[in-house]
N, C-alpha and C. Protein backbone atom coordinates (compact mmCIF):
# COMPACT_ATOMS: atom_id res chain seq x y z
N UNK A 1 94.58 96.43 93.25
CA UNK A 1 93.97 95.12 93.23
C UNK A 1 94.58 94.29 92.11
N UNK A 2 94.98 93.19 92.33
CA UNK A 2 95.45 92.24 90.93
C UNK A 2 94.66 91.91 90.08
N UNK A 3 94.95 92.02 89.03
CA UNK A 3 94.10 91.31 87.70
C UNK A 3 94.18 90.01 88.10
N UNK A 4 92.65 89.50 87.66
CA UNK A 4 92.71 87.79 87.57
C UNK A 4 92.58 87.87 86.15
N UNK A 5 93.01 86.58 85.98
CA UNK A 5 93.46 85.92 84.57
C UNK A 5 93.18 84.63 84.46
N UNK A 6 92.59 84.10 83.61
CA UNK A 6 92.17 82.46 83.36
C UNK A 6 93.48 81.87 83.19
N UNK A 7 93.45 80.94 83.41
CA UNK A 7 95.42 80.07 83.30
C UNK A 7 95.37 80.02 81.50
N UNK A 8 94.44 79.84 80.75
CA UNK A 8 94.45 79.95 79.41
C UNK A 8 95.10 81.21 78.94
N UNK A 9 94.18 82.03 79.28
CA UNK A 9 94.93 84.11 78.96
C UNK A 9 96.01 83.59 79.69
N UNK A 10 96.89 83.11 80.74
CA UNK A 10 97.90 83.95 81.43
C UNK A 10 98.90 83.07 80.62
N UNK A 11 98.85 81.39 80.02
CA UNK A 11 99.85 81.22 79.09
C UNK A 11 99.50 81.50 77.69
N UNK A 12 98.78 82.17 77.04
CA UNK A 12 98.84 82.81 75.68
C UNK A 12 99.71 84.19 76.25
N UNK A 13 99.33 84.74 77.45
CA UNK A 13 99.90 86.14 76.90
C UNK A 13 101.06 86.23 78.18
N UNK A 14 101.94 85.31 78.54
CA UNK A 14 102.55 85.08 79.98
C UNK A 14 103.82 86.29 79.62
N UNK A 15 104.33 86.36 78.77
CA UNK A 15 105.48 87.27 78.25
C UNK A 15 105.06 89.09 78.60
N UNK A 16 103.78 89.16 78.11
CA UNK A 16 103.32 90.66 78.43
C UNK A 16 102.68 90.69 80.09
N UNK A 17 102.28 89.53 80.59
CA UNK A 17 102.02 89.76 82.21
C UNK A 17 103.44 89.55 82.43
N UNK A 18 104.48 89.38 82.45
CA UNK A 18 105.08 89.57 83.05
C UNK A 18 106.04 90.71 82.89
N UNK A 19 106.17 91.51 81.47
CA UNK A 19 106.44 92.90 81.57
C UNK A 19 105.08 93.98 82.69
N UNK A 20 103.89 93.28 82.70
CA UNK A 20 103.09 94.26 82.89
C UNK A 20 103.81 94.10 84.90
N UNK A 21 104.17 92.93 85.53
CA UNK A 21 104.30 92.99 86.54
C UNK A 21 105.77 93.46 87.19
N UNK A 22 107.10 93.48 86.39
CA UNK A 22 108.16 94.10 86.46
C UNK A 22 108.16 95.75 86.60
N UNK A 23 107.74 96.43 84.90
CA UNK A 23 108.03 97.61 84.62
C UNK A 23 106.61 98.26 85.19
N UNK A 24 105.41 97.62 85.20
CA UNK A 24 104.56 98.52 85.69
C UNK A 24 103.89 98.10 87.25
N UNK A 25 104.04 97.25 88.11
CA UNK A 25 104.15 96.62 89.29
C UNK A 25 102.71 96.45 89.48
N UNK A 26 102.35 95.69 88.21
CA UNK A 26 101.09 95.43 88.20
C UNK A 26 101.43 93.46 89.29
N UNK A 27 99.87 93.06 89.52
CA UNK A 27 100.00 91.41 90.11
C UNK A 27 98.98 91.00 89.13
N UNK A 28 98.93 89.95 89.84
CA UNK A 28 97.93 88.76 88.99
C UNK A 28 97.96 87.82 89.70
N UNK A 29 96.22 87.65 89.30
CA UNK A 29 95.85 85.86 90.26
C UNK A 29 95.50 85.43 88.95
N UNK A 30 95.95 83.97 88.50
CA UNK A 30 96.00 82.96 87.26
C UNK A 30 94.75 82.13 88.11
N UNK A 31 93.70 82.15 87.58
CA UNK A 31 92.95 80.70 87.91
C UNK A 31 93.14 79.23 87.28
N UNK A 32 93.33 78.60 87.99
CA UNK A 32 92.95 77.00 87.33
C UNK A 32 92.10 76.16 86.82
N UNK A 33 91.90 76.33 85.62
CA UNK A 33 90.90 75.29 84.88
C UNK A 33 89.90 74.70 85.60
N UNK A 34 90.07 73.62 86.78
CA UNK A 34 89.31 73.14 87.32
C UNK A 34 88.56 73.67 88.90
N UNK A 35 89.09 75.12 89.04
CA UNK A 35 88.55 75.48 90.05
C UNK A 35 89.91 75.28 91.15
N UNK A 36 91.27 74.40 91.08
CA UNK A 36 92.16 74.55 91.84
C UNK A 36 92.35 76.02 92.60
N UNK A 37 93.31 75.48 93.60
CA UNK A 37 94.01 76.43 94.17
C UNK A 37 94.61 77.37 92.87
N UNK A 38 94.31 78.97 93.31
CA UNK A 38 94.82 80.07 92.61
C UNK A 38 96.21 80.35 92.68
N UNK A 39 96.80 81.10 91.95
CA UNK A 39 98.76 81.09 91.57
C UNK A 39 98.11 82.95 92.14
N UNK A 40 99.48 83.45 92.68
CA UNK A 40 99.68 84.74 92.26
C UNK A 40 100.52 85.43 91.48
N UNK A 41 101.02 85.92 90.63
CA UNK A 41 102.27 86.68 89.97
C UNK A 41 102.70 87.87 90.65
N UNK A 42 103.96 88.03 91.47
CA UNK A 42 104.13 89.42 91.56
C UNK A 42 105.64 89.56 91.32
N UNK A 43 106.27 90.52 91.04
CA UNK A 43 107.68 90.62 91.47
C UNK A 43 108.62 90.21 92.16
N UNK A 44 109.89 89.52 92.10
CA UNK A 44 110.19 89.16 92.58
C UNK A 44 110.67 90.20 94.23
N UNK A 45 111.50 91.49 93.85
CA UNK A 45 111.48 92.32 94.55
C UNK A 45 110.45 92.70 95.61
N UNK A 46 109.30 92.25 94.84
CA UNK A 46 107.84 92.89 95.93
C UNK A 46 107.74 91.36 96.98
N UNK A 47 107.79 90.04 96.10
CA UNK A 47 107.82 88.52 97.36
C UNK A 47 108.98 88.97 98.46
N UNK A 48 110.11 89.12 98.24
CA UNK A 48 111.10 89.49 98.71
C UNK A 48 111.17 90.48 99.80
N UNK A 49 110.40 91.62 99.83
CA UNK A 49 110.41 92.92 100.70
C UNK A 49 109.38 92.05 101.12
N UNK A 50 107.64 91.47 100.63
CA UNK A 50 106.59 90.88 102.09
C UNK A 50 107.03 90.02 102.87
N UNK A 51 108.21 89.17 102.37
CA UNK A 51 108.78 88.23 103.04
C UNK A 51 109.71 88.34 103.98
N UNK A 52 110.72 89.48 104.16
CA UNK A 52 111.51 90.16 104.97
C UNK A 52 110.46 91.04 105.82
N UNK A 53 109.41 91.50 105.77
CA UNK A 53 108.70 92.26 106.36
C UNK A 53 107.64 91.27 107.62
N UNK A 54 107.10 90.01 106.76
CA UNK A 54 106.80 88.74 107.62
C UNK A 54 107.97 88.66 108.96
N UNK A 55 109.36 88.48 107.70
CA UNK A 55 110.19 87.66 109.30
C UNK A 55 110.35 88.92 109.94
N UNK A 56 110.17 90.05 109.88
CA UNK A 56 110.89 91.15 111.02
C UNK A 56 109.60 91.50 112.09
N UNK A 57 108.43 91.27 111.82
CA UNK A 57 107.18 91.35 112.41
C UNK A 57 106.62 90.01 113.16
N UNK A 58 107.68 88.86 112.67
CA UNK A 58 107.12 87.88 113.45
C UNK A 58 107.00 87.47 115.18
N UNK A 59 108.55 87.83 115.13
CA UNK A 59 108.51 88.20 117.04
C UNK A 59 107.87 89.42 117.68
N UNK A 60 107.19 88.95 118.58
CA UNK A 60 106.47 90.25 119.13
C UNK A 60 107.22 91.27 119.96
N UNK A 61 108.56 90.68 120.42
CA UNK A 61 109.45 91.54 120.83
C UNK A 61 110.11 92.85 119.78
N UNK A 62 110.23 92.24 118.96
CA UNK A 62 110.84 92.55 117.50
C UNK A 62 109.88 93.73 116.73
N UNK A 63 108.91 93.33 116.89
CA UNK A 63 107.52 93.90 115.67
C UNK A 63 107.38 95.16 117.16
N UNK A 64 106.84 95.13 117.92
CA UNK A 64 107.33 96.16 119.46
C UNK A 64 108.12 97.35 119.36
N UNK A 65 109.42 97.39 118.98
CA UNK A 65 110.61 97.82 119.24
C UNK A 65 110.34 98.58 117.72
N UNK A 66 110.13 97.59 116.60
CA UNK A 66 109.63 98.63 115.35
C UNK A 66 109.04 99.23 115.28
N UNK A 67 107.73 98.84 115.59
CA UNK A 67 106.60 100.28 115.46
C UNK A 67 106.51 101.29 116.74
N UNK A 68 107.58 101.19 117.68
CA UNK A 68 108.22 102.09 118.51
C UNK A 68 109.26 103.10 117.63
N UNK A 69 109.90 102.48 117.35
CA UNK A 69 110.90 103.73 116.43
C UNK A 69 110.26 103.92 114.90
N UNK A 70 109.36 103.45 114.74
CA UNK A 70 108.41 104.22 113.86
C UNK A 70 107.52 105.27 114.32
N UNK A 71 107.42 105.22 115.56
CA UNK A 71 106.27 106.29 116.23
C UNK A 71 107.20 107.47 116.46
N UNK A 72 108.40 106.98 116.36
CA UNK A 72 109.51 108.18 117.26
C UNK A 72 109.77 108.74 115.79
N UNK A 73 110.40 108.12 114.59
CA UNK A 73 110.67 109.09 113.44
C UNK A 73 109.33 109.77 113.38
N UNK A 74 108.20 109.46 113.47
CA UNK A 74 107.01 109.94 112.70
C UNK A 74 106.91 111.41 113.89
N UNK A 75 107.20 111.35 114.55
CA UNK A 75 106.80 112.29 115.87
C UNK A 75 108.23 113.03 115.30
N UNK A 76 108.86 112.88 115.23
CA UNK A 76 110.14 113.96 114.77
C UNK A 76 111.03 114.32 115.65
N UNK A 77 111.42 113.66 116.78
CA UNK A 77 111.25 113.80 118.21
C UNK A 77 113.18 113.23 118.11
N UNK A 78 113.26 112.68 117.24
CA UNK A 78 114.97 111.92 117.39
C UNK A 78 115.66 112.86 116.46
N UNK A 79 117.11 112.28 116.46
CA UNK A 79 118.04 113.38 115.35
C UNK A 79 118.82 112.00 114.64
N UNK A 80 118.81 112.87 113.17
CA UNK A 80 119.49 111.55 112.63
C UNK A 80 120.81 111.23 112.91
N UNK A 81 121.31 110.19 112.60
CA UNK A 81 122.21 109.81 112.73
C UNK A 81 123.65 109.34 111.84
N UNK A 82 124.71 109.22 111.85
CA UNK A 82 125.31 108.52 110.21
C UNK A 82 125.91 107.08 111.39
N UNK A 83 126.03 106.41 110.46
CA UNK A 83 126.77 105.03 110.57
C UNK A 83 127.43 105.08 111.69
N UNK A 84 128.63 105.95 111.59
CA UNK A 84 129.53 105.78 112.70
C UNK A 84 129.34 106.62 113.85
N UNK A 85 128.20 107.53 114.06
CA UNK A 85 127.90 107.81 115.50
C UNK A 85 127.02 106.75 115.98
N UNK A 86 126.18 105.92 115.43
CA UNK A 86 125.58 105.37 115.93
C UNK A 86 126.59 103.57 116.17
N UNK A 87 127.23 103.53 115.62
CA UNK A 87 128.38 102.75 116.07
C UNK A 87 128.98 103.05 117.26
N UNK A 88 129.52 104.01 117.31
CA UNK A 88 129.82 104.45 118.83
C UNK A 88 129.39 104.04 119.92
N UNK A 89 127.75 105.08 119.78
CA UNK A 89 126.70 104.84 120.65
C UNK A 89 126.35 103.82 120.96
N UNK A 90 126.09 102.42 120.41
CA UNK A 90 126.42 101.10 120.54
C UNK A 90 127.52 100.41 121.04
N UNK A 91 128.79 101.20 121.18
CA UNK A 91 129.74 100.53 121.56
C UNK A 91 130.71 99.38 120.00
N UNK A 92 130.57 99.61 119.39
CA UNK A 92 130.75 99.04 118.29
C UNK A 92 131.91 99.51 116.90
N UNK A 93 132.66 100.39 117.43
CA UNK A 93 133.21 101.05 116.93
C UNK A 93 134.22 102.08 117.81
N UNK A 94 135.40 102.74 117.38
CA UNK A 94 136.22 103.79 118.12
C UNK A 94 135.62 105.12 117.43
């Protein structure tokens, strides 16, 4: 769960939330003085992976086909593969 933080605490101590959200992958919701809309703090790495994870889940064709070959690794049922057999197998490669 993220720490909330008054926007006062989060710029007195903004230098240690933001070690606390790098090295220890802590978040944070900053409130606004007047009751505004809330900020979140997280990693950039962590916006980055929910945001690639948004666009790959957004088509339903797409989000389908994933949690299909997620059901198939999880079942154990396929054999792995390296790069260039599965190049092949695609046609994509000699």
């Amino acid at each position: 769960m993220p720490i909330e933080k008054s926007f006062t605490e989060a710029r007195t101590n903004f230098s240690s939330i933001m070690d606390e959200v790098i090295y220890n992958g802590e978040s944070y919701i900053i409130q606004r003085r007047n009751g505004g809309e809330e900020v979140a703090v997280i990693a950039a790495h962590e916006l980055r992976s929910l945001l690639e994870t948004v666009h790959l889940l957004h088509s339903p064709i797409n989000s389908t086909r994933l949690h299909a070959a997620l059901a198939r690794a999880r079942q154990g049922t396929e054999r792995a593969q390296s790069l260039e057999q599965l190049r092949r197998e695609v046609g994509l490669g000699s």
